[in-house]
PDB file of N, CA and C in Angstrom:
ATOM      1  N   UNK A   1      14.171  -6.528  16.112  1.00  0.00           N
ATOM      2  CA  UNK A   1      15.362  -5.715  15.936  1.00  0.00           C
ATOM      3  C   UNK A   1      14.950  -4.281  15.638  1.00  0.00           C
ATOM      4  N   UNK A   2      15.548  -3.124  16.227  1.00  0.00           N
ATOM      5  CA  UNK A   2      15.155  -1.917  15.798  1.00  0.00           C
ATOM      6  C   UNK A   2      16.298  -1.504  14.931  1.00  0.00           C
ATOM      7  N   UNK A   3      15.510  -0.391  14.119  1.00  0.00           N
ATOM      8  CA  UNK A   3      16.356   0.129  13.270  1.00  0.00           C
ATOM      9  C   UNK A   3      18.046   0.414  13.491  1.00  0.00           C
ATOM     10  N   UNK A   4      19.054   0.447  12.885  1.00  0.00           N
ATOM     11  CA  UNK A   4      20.291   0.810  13.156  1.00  0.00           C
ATOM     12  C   UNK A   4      20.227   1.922  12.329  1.00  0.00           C
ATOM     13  N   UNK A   5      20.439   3.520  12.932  1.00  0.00           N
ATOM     14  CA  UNK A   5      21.308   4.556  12.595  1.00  0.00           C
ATOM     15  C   UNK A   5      23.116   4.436  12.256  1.00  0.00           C
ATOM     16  N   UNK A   6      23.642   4.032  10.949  1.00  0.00           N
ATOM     17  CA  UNK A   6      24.601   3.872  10.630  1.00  0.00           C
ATOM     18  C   UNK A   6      25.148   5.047  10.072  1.00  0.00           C
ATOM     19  N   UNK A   7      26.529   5.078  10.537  1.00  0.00           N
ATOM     20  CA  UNK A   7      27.663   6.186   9.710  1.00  0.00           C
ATOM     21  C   UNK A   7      28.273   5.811   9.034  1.00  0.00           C
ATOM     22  N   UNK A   8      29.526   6.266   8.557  1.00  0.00           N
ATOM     23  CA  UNK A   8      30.530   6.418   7.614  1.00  0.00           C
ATOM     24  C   UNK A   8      31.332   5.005   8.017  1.00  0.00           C
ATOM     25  N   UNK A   9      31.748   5.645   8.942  1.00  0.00           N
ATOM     26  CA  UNK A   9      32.843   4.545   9.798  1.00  0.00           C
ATOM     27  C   UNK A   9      31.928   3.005   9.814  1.00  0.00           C
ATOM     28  N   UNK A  10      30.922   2.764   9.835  1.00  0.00           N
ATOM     29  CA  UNK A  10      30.484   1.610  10.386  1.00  0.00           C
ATOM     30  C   UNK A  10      29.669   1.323   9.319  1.00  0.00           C
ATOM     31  N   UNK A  11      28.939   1.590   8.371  1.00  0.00           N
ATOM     32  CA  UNK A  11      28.151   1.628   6.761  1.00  0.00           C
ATOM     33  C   UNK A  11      28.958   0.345   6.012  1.00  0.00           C
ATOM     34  N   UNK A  12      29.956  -0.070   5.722  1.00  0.00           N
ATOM     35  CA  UNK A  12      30.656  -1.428   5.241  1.00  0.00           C
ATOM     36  C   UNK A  12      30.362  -2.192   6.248  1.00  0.00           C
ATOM     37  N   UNK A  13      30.289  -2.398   7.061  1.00  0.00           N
ATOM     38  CA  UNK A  13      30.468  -3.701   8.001  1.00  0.00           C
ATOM     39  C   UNK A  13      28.689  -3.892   8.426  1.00  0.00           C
ATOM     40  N   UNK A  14      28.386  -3.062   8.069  1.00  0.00           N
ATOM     41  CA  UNK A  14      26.750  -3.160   8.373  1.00  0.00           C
ATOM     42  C   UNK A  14      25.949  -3.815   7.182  1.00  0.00           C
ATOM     43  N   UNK A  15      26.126  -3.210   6.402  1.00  0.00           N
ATOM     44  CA  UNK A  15      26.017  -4.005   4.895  1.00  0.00           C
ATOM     45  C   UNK A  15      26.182  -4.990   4.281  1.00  0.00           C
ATOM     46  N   UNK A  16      28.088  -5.202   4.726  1.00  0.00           N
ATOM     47  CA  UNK A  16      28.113  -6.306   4.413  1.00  0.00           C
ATOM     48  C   UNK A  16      28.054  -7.716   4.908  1.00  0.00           C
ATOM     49  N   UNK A  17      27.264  -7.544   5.789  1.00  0.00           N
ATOM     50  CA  UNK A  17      26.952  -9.009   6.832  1.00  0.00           C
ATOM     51  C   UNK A  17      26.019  -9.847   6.022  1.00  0.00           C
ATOM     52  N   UNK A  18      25.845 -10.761   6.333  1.00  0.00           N
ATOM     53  CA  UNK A  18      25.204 -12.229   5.845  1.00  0.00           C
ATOM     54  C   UNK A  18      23.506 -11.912   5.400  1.00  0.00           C
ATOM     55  N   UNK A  19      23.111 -12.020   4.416  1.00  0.00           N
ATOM     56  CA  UNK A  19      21.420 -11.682   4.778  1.00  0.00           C
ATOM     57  C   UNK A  19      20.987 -10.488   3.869  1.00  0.00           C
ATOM     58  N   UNK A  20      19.798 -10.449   4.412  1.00  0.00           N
ATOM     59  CA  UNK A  20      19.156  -9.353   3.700  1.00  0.00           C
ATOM     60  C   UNK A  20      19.645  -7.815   4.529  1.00  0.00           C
ATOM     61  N   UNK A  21      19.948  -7.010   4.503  1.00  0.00           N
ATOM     62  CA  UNK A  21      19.651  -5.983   4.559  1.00  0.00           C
ATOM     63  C   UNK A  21      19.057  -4.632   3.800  1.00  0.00           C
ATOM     64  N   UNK A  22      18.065  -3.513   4.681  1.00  0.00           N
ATOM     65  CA  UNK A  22      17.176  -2.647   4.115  1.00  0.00           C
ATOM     66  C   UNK A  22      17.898  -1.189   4.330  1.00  0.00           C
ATOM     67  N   UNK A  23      18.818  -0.330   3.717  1.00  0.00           N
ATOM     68  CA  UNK A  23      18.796   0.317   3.889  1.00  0.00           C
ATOM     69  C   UNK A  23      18.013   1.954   3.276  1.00  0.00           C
ATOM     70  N   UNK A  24      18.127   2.879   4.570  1.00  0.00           N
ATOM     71  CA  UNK A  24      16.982   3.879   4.369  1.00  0.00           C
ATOM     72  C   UNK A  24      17.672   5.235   4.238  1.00  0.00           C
ATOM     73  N   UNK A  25      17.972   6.203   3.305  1.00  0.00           N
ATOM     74  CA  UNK A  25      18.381   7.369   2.918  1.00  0.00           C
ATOM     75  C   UNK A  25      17.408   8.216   3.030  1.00  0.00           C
ATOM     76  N   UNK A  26      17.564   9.243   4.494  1.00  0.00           N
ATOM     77  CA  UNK A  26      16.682  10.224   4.939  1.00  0.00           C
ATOM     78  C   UNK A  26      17.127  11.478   4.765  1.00  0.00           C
ATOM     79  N   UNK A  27      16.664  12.726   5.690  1.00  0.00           N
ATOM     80  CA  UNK A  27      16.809  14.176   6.017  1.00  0.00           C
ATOM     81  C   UNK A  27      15.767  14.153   6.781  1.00  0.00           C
ATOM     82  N   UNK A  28      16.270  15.149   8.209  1.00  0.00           N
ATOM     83  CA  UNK A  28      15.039  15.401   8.638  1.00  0.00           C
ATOM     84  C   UNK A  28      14.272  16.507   7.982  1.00  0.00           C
ATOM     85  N   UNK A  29      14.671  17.228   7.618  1.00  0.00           N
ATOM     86  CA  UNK A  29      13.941  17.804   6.773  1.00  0.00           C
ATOM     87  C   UNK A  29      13.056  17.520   5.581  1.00  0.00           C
ATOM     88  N   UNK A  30      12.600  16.384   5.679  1.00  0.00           N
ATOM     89  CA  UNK A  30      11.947  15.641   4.345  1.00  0.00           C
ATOM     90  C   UNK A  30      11.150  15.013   4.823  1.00  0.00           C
ATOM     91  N   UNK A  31       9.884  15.734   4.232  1.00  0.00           N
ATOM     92  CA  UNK A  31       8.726  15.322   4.325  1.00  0.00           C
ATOM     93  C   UNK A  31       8.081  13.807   4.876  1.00  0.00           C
ATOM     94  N   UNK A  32       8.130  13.272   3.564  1.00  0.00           N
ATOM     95  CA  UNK A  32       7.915  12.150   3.249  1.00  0.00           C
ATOM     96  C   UNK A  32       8.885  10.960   3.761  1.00  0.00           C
ATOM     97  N   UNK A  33      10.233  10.975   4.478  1.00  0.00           N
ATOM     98  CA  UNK A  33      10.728  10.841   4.865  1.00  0.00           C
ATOM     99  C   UNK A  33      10.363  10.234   6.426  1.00  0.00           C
ATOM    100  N   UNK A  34       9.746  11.768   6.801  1.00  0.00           N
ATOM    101  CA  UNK A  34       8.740  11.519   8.043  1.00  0.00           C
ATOM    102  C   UNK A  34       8.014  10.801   8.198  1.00  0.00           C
ATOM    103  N   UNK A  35       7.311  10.909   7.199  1.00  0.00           N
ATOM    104  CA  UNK A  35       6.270  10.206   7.156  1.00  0.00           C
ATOM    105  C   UNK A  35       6.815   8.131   7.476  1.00  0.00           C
ATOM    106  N   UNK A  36       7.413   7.742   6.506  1.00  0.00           N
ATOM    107  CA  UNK A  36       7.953   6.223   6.233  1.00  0.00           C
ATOM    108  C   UNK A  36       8.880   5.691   7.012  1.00  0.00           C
ATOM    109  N   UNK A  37       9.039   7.097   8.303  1.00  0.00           N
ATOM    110  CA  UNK A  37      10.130   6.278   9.624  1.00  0.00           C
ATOM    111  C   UNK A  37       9.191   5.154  10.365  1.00  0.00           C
ATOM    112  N   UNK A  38       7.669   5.428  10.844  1.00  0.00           N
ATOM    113  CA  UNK A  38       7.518   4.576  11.174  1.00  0.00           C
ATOM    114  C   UNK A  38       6.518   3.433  10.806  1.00  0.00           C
ATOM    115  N   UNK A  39       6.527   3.122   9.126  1.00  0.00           N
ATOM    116  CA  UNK A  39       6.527   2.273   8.302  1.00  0.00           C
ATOM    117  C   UNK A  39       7.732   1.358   8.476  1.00  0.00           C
ATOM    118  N   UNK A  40       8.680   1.940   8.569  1.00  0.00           N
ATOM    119  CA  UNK A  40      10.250   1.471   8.588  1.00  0.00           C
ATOM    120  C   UNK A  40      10.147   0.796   9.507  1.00  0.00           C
ATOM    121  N   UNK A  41       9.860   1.639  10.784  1.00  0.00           N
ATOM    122  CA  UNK A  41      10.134   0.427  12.422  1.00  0.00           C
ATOM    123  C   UNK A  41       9.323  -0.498  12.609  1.00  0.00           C
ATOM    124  N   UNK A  42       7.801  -0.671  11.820  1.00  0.00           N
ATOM    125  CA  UNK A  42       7.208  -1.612  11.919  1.00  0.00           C
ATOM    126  C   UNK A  42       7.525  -2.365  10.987  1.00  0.00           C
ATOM    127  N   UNK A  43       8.318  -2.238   9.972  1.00  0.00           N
ATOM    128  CA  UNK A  43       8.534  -3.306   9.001  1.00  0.00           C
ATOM    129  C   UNK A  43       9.840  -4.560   9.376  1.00  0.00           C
ATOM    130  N   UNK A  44      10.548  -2.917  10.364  1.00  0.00           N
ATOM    131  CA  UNK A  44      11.782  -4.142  11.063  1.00  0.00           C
ATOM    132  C   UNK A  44      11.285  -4.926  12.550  1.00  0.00           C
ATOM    133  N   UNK A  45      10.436  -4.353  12.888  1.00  0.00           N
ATOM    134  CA  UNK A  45      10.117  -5.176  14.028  1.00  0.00           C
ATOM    135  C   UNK A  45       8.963  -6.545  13.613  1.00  0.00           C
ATOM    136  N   UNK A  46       8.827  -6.509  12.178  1.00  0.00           N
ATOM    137  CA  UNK A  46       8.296  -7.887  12.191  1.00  0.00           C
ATOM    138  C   UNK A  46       8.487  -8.725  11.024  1.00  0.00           C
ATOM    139  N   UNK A  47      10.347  -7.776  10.795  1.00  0.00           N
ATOM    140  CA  UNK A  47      10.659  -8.887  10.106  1.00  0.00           C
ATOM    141  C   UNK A  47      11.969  -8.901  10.263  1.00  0.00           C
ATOM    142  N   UNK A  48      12.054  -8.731  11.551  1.00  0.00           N
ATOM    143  CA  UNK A  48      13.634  -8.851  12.641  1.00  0.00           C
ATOM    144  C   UNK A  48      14.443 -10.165  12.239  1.00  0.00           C
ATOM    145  N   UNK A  49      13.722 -11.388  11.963  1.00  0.00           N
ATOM    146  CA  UNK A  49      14.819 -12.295  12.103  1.00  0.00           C
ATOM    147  C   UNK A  49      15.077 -12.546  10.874  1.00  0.00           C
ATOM    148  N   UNK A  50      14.648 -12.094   9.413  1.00  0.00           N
ATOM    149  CA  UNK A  50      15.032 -12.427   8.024  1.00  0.00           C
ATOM    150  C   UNK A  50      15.755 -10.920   7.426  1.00  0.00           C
ATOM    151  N   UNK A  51      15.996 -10.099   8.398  1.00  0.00           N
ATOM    152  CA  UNK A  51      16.090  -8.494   7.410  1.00  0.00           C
ATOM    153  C   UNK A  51      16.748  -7.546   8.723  1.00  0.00           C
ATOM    154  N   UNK A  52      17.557  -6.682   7.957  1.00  0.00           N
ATOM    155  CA  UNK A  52      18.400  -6.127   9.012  1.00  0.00           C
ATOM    156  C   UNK A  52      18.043  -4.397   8.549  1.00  0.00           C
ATOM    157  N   UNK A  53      17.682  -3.630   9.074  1.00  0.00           N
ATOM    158  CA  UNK A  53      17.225  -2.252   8.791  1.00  0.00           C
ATOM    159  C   UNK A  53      17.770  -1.278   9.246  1.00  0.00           C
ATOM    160  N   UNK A  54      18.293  -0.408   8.187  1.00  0.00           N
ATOM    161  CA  UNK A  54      19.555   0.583   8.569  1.00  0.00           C
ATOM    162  C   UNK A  54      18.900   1.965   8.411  1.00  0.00           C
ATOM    163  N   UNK A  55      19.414   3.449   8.679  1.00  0.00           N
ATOM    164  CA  UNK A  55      19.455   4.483   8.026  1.00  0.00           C
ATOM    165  C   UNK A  55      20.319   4.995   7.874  1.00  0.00           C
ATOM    166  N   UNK A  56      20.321   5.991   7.254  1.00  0.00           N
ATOM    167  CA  UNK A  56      21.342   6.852   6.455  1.00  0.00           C
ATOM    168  C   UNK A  56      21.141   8.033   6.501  1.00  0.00           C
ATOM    169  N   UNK A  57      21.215   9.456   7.062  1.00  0.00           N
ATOM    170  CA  UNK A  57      20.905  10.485   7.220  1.00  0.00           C
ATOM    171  C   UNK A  57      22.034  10.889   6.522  1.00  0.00           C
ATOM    172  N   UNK A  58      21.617  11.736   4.782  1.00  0.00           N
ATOM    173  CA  UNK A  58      22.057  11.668   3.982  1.00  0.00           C
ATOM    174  C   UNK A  58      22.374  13.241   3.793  1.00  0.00           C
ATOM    175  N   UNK A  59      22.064  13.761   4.709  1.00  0.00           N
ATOM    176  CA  UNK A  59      23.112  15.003   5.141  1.00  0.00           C
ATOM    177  C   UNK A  59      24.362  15.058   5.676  1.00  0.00           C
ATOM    178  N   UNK A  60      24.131  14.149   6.656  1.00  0.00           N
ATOM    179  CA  UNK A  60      25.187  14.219   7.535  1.00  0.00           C
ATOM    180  C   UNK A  60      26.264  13.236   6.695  1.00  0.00           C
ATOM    181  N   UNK A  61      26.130  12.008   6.044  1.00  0.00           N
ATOM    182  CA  UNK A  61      26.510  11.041   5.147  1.00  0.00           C
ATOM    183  C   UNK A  61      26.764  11.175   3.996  1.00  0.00           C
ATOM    184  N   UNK A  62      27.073  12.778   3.405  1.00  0.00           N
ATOM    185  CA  UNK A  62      27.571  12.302   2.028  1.00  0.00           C
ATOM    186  C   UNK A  62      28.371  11.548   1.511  1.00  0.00           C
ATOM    187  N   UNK A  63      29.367  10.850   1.745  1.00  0.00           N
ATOM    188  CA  UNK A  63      29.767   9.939   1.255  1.00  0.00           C
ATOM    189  C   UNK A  63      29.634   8.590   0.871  1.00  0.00           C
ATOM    190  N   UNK A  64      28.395   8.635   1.382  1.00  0.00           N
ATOM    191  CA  UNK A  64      27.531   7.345   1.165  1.00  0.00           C
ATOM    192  C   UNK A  64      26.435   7.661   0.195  1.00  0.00           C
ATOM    193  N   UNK A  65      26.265   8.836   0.577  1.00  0.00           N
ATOM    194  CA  UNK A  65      24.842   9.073  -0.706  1.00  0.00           C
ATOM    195  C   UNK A  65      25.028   9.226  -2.222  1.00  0.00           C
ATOM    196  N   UNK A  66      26.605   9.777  -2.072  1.00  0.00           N
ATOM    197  CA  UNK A  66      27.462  10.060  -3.374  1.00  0.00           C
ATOM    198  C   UNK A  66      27.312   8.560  -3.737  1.00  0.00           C
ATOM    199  N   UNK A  67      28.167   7.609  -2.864  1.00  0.00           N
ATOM    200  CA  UNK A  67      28.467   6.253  -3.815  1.00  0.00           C
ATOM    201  C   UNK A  67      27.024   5.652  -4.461  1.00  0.00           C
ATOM    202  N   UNK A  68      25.650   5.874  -3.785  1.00  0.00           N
ATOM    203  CA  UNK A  68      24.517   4.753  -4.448  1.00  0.00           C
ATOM    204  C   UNK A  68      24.223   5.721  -5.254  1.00  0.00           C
ATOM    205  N   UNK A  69      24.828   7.109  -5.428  1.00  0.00           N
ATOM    206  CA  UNK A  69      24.132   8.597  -6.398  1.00  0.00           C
ATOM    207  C   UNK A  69      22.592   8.419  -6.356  1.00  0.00           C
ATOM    208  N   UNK A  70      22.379   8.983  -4.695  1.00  0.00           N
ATOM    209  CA  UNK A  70      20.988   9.193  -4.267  1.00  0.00           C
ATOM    210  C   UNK A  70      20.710  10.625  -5.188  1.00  0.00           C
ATOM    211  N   UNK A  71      20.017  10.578  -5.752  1.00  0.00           N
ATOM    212  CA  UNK A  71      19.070  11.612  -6.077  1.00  0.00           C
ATOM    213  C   UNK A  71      17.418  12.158  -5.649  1.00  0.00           C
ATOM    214  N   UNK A  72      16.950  11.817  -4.832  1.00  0.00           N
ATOM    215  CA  UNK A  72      15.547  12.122  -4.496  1.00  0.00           C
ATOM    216  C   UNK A  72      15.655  11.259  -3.178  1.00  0.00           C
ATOM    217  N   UNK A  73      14.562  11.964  -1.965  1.00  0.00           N
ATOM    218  CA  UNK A  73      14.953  11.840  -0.579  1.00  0.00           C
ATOM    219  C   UNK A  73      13.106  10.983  -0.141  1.00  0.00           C
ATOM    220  N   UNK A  74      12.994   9.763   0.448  1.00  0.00           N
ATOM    221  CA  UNK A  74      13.100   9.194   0.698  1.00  0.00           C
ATOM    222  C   UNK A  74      13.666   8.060  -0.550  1.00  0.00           C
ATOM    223  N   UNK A  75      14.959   7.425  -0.136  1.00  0.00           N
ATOM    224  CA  UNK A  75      15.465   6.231  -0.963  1.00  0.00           C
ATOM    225  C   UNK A  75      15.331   4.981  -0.359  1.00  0.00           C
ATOM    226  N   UNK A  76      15.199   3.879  -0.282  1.00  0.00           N
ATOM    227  CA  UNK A  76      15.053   2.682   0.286  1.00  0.00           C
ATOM    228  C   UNK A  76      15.937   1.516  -0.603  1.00  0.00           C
ATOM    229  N   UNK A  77      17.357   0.787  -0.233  1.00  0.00           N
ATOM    230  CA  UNK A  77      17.696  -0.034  -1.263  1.00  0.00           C
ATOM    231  C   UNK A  77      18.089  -1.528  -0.533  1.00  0.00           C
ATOM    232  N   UNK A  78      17.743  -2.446  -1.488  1.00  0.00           N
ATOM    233  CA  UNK A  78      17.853  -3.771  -0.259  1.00  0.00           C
ATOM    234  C   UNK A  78      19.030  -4.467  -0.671  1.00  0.00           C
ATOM    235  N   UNK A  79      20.012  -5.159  -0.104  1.00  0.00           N
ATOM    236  CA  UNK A  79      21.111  -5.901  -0.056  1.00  0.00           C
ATOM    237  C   UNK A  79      20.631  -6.687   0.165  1.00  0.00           C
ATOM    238  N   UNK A  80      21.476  -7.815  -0.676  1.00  0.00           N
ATOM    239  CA  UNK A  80      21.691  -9.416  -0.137  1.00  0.00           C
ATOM    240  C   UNK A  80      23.092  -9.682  -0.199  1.00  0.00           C
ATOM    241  N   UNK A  81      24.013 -10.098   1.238  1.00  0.00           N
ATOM    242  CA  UNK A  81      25.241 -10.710   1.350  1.00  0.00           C
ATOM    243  C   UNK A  81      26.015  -9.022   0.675  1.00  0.00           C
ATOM    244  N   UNK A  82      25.572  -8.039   1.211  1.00  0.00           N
ATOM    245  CA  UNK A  82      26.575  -6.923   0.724  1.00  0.00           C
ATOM    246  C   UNK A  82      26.326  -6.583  -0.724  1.00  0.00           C
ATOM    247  N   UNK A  83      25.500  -7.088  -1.741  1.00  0.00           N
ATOM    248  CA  UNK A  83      25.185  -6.422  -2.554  1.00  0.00           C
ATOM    249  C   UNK A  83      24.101  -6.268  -3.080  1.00  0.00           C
ATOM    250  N   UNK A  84      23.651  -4.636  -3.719  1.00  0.00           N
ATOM    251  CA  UNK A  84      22.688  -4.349  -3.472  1.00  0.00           C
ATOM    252  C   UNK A  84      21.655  -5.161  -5.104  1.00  0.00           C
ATOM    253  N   UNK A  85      20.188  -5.117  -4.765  1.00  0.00           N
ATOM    254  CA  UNK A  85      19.855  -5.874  -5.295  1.00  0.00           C
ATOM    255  C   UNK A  85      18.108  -5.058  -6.032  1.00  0.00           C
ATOM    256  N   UNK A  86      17.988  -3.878  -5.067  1.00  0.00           N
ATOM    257  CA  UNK A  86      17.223  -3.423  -5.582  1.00  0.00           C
ATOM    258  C   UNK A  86      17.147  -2.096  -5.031  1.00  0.00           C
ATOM    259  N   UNK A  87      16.095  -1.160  -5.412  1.00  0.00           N
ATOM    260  CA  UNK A  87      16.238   0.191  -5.439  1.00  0.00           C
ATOM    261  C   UNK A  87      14.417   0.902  -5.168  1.00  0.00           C
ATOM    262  N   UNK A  88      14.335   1.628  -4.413  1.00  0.00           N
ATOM    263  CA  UNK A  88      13.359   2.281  -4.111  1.00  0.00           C
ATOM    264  C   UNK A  88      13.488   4.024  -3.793  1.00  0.00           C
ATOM    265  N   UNK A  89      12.824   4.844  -4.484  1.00  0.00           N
ATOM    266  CA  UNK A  89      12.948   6.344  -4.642  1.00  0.00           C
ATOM    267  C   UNK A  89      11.281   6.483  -4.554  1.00  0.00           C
ATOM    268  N   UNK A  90      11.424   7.405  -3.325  1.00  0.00           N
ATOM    269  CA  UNK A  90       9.505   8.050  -2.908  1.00  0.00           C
ATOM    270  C   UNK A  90       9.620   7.395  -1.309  1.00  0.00           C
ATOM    271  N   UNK A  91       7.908   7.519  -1.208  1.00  0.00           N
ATOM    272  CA  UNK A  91       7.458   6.967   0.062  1.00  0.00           C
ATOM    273  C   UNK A  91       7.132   5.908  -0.230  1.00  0.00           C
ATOM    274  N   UNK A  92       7.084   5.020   0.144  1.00  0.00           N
ATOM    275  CA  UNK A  92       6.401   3.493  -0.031  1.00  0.00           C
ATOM    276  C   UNK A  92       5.413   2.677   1.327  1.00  0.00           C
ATOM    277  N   UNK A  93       4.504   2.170   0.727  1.00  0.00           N
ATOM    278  CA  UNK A  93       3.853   1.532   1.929  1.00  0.00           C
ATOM    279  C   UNK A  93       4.581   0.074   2.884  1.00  0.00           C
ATOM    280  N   UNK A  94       4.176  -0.030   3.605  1.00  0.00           N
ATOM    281  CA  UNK A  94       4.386  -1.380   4.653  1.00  0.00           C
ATOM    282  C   UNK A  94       4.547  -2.503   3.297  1.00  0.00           C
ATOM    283  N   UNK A  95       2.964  -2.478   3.151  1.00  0.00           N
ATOM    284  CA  UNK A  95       3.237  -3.516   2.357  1.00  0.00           C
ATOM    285  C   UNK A  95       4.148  -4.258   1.313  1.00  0.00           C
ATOM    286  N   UNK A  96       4.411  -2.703   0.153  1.00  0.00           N
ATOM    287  CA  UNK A  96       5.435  -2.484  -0.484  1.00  0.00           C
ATOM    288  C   UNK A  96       6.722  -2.793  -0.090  1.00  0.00           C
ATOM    289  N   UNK A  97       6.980  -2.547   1.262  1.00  0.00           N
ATOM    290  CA  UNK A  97       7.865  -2.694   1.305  1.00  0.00           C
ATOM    291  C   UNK A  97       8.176  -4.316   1.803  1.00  0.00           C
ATOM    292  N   UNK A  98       6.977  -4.831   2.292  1.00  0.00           N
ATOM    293  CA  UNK A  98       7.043  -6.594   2.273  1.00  0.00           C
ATOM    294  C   UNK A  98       7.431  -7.169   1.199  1.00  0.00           C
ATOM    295  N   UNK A  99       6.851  -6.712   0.212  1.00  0.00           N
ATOM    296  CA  UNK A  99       6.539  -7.510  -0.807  1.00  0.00           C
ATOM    297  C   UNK A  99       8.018  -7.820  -1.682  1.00  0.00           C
ATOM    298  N   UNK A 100       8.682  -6.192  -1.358  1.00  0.00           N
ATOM    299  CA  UNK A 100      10.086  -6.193  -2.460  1.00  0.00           C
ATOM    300  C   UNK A 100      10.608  -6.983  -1.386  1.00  0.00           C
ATOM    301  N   UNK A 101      10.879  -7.693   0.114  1.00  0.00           N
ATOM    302  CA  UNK A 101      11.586  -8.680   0.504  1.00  0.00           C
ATOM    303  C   UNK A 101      11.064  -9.818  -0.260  1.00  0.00           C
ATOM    304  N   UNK A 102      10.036 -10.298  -0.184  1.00  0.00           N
ATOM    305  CA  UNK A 102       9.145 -11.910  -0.496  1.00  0.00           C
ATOM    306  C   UNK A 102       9.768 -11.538  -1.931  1.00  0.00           C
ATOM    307  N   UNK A 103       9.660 -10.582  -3.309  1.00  0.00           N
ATOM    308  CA  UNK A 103      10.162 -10.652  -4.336  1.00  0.00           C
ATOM    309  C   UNK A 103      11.690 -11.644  -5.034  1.00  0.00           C
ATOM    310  N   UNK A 104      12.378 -10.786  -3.669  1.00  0.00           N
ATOM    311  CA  UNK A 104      13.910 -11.170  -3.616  1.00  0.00           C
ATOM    312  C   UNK A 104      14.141 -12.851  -2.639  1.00  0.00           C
ATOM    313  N   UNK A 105      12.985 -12.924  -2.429  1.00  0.00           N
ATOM    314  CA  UNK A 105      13.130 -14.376  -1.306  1.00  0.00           C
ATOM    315  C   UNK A 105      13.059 -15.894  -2.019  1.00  0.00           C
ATOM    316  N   UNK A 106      12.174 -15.626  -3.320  1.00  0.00           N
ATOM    317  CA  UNK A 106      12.523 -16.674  -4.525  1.00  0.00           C
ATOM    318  C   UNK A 106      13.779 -17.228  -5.054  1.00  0.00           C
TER     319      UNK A 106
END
């Protein structure tokens, strides 16, 4: 599965589907950001059938960045069944970012 670029209009119904979902609060203008897009696509392309991987371009999206009150740009937060369950602020590795699924998979 490749990443889904989600908006306003479509951000509830993306979320709240069945499962894990990863969503990702960017700018292109952000560094580090850059850097963890394609950490991101390899993390959803090989873990497509347990995890659903979104972004959030949190310029264009304030109203979404307001509701999780993103403060610092790369954010990463994971849902289960529409609610969220954990929280990531910085860059994070592949692995890292395996691991907070397998965490939540207990």
């Amino acid at each position: 599965m490749t990443i889904i670029h989600t908006t306003g209009a479509s951000f509830k119904k993306d979320v709240k589907s069945k499962g894990y979902t990863l969503v990702n609060f960017w700018a292109p203008w952000c560094g580090p950001c850059r850097t963890l897009a394609p950490i991101l696509e390899t993390f959803a392309r090989k873990n497509s059938s347990e995890i659903k991987v979104l972004k959030v371009n949190a310029d264009e999206h304030t109203e979404i960045t307001n509701q999780f009150a993103i403060k610092g740009l790369p954010t990463t937060i994971l849902f289960k069944n529409g609610k969220q369950i954990d929280k990531i602020v910085g860059l994070v590795s592949l692995d890292k970012l395996e691991q907070l699924l397998v965490a939540h998979k207990k």
